[in-house]
C-alpha atoms as a PDB file:
ATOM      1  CA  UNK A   1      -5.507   2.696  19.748  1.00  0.00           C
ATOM      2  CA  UNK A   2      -3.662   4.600  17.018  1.00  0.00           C
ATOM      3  CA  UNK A   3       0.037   2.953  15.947  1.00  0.00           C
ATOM      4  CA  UNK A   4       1.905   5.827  13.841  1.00  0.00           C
ATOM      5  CA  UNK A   5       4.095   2.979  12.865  1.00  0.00           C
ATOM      6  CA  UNK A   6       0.657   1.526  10.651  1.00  0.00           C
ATOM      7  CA  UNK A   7      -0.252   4.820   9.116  1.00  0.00           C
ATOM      8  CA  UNK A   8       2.687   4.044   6.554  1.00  0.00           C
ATOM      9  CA  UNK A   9       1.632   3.334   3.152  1.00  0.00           C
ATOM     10  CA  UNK A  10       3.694   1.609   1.344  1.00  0.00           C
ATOM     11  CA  UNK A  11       4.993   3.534  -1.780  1.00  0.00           C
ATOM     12  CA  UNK A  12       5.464   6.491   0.965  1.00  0.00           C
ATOM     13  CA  UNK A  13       8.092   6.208   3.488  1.00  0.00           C
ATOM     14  CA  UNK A  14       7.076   8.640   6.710  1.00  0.00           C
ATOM     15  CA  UNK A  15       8.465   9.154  10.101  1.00  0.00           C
ATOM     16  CA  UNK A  16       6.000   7.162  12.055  1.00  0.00           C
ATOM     17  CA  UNK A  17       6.586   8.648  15.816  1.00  0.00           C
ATOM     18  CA  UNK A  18       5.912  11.933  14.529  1.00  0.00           C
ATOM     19  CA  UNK A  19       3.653  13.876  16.881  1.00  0.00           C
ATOM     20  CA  UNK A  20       2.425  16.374  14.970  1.00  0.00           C
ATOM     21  CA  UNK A  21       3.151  17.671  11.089  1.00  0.00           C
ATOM     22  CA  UNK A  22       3.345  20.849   9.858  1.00  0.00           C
ATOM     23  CA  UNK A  23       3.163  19.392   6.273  1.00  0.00           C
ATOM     24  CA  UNK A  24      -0.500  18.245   5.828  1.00  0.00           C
ATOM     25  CA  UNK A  25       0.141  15.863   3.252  1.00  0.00           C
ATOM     26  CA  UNK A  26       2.330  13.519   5.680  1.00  0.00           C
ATOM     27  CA  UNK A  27       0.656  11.367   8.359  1.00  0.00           C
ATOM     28  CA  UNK A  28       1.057  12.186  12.140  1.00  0.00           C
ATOM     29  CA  UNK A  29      -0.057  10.767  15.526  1.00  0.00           C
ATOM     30  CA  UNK A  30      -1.653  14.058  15.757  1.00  0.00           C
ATOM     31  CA  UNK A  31      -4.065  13.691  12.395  1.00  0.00           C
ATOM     32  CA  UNK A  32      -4.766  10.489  13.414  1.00  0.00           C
ATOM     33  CA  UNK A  33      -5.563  11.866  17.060  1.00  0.00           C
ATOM     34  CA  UNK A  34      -8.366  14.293  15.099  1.00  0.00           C
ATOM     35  CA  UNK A  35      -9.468  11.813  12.741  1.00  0.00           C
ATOM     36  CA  UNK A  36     -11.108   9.516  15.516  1.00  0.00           C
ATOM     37  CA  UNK A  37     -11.655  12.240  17.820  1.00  0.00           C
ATOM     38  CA  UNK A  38     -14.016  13.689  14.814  1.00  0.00           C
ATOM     39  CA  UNK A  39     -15.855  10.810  14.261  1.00  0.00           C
ATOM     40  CA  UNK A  40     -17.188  10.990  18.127  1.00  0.00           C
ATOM     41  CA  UNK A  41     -14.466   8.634  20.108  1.00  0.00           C
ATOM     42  CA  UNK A  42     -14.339  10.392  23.543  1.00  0.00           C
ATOM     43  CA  UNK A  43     -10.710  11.719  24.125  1.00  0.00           C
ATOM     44  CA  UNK A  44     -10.321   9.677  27.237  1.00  0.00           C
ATOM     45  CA  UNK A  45     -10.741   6.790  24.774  1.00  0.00           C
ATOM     46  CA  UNK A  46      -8.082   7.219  22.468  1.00  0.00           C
ATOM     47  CA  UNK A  47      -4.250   5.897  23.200  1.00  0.00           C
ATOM     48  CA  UNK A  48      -1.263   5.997  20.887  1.00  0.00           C
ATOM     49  CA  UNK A  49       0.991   2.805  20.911  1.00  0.00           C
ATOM     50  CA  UNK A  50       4.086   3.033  20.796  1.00  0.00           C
ATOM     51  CA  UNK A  51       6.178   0.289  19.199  1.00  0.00           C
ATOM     52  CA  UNK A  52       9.537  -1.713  20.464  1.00  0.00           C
ATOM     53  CA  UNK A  53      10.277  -3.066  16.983  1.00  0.00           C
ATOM     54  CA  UNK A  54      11.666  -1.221  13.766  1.00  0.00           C
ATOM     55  CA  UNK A  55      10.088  -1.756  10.128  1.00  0.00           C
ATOM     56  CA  UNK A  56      12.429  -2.093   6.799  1.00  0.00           C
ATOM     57  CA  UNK A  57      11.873  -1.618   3.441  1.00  0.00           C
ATOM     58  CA  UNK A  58      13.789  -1.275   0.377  1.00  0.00           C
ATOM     59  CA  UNK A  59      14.223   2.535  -1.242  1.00  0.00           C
ATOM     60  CA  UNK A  60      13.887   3.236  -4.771  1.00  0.00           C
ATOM     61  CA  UNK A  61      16.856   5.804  -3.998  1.00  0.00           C
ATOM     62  CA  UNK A  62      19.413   6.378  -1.294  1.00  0.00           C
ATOM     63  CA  UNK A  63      18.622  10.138  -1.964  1.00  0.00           C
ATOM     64  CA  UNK A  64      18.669  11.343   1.922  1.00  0.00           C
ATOM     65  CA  UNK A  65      19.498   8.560   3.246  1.00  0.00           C
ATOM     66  CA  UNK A  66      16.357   6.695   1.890  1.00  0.00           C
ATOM     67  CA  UNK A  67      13.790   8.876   4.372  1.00  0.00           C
ATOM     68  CA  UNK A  68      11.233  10.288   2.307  1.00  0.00           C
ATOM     69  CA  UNK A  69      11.431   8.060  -1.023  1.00  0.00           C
ATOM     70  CA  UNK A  70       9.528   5.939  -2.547  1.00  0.00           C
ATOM     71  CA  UNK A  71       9.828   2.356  -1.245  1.00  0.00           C
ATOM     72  CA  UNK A  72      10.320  -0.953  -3.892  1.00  0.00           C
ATOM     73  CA  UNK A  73      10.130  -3.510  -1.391  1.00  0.00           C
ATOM     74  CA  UNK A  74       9.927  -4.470   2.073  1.00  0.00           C
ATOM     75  CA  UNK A  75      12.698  -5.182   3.948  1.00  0.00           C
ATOM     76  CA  UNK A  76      12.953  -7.968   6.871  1.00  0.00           C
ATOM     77  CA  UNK A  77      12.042  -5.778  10.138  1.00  0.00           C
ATOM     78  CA  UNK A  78      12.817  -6.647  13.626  1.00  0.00           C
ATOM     79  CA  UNK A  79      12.278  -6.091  17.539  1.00  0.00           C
ATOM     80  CA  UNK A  80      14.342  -4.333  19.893  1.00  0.00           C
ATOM     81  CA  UNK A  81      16.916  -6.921  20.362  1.00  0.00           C
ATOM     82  CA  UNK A  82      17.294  -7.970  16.585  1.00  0.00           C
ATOM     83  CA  UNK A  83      18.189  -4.642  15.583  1.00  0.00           C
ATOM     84  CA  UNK A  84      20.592  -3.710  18.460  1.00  0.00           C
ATOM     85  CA  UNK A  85      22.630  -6.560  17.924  1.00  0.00           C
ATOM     86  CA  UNK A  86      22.367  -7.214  14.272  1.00  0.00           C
ATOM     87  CA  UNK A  87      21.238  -3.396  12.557  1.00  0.00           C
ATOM     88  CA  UNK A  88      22.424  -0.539  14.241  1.00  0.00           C
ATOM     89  CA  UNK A  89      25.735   0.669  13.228  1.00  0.00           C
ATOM     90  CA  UNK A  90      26.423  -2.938  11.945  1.00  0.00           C
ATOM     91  CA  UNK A  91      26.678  -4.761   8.427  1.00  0.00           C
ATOM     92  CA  UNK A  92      26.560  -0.823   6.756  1.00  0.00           C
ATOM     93  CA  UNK A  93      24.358   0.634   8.581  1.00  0.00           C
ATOM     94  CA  UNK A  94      24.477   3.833   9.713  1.00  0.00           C
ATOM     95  CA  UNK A  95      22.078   5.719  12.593  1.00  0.00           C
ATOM     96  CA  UNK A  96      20.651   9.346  11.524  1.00  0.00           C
ATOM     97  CA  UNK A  97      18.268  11.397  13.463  1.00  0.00           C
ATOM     98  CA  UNK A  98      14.803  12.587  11.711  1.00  0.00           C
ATOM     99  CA  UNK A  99      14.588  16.401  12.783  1.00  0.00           C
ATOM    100  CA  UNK A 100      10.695  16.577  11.849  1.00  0.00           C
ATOM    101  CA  UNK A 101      10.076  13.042  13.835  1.00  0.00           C
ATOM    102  CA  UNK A 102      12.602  13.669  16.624  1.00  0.00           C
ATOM    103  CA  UNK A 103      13.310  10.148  15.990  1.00  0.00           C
ATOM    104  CA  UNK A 104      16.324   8.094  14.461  1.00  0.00           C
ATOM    105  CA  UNK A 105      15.957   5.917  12.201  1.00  0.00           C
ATOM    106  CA  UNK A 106      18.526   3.355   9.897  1.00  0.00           C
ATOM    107  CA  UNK A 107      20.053   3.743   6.643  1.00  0.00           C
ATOM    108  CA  UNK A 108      22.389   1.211   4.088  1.00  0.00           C
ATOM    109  CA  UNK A 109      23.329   2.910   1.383  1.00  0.00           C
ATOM    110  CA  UNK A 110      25.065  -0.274  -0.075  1.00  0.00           C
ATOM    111  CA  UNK A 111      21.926  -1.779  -0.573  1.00  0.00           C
ATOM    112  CA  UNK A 112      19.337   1.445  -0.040  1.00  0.00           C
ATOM    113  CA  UNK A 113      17.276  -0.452   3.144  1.00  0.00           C
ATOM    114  CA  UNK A 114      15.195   2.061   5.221  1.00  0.00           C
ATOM    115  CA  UNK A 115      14.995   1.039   8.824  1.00  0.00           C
ATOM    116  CA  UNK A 116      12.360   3.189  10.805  1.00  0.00           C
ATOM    117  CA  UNK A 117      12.506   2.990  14.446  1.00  0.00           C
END
């Protein structure tokens, strides 16, 4: 099973839920896709999970809107419910959509925490 949202390393903030990249140098679902499917896994063996919960981490920057800057920390994370009731447009926090992911994700810029979703 490949998880996009574990291909994240952690000076590197990503989209996770991005299907395919046309930068080479960021991870995708897709790379990951070839990457097992090269080492011999049978396609018909090979699943992408997708996750319910978001992960957070500290930015270095709050240069836009924390996506694609170095991290200095984590930040607490959360499932589904946690961050609808406490995260999303609450406590400075503001939704933005990642064009290249098609995906939204969280920004602070009071105190620079990332939330991908």
């Amino acid at each position: 099973m490949i998880m996009p949202m574990d291909l994240i390393p952690f000076l590197a903030i990503i989209p996770t839920c991005i299907l395919l990249q046309s930068d080479t140098s960021q991870y995708s679902a897709h790379q990951g896709h070839t990457g097992i499917y090269g080492c011999g896994c049978a396609p018909s063996k090979i699943v992408m999970g997708i996750a319910f919960y978001g992960k957070g981490w500290q930015m270095e920057s709050g240069d836009n809107n924390g996506l694609y800057r170095k991290t200095s920390k984590p930040a607490r994370g959360g499932g589904f419910t946690y961050l609808k009731d406490s995260v999303v447009d609450k406590n400075g926090y503001k939704q933005y959509w990642d064009t290249a992911a098609m995906a939204p994700y969280l920004f602070n810029p009071e105190t620079n925490v990332l939330y991908l979703l």
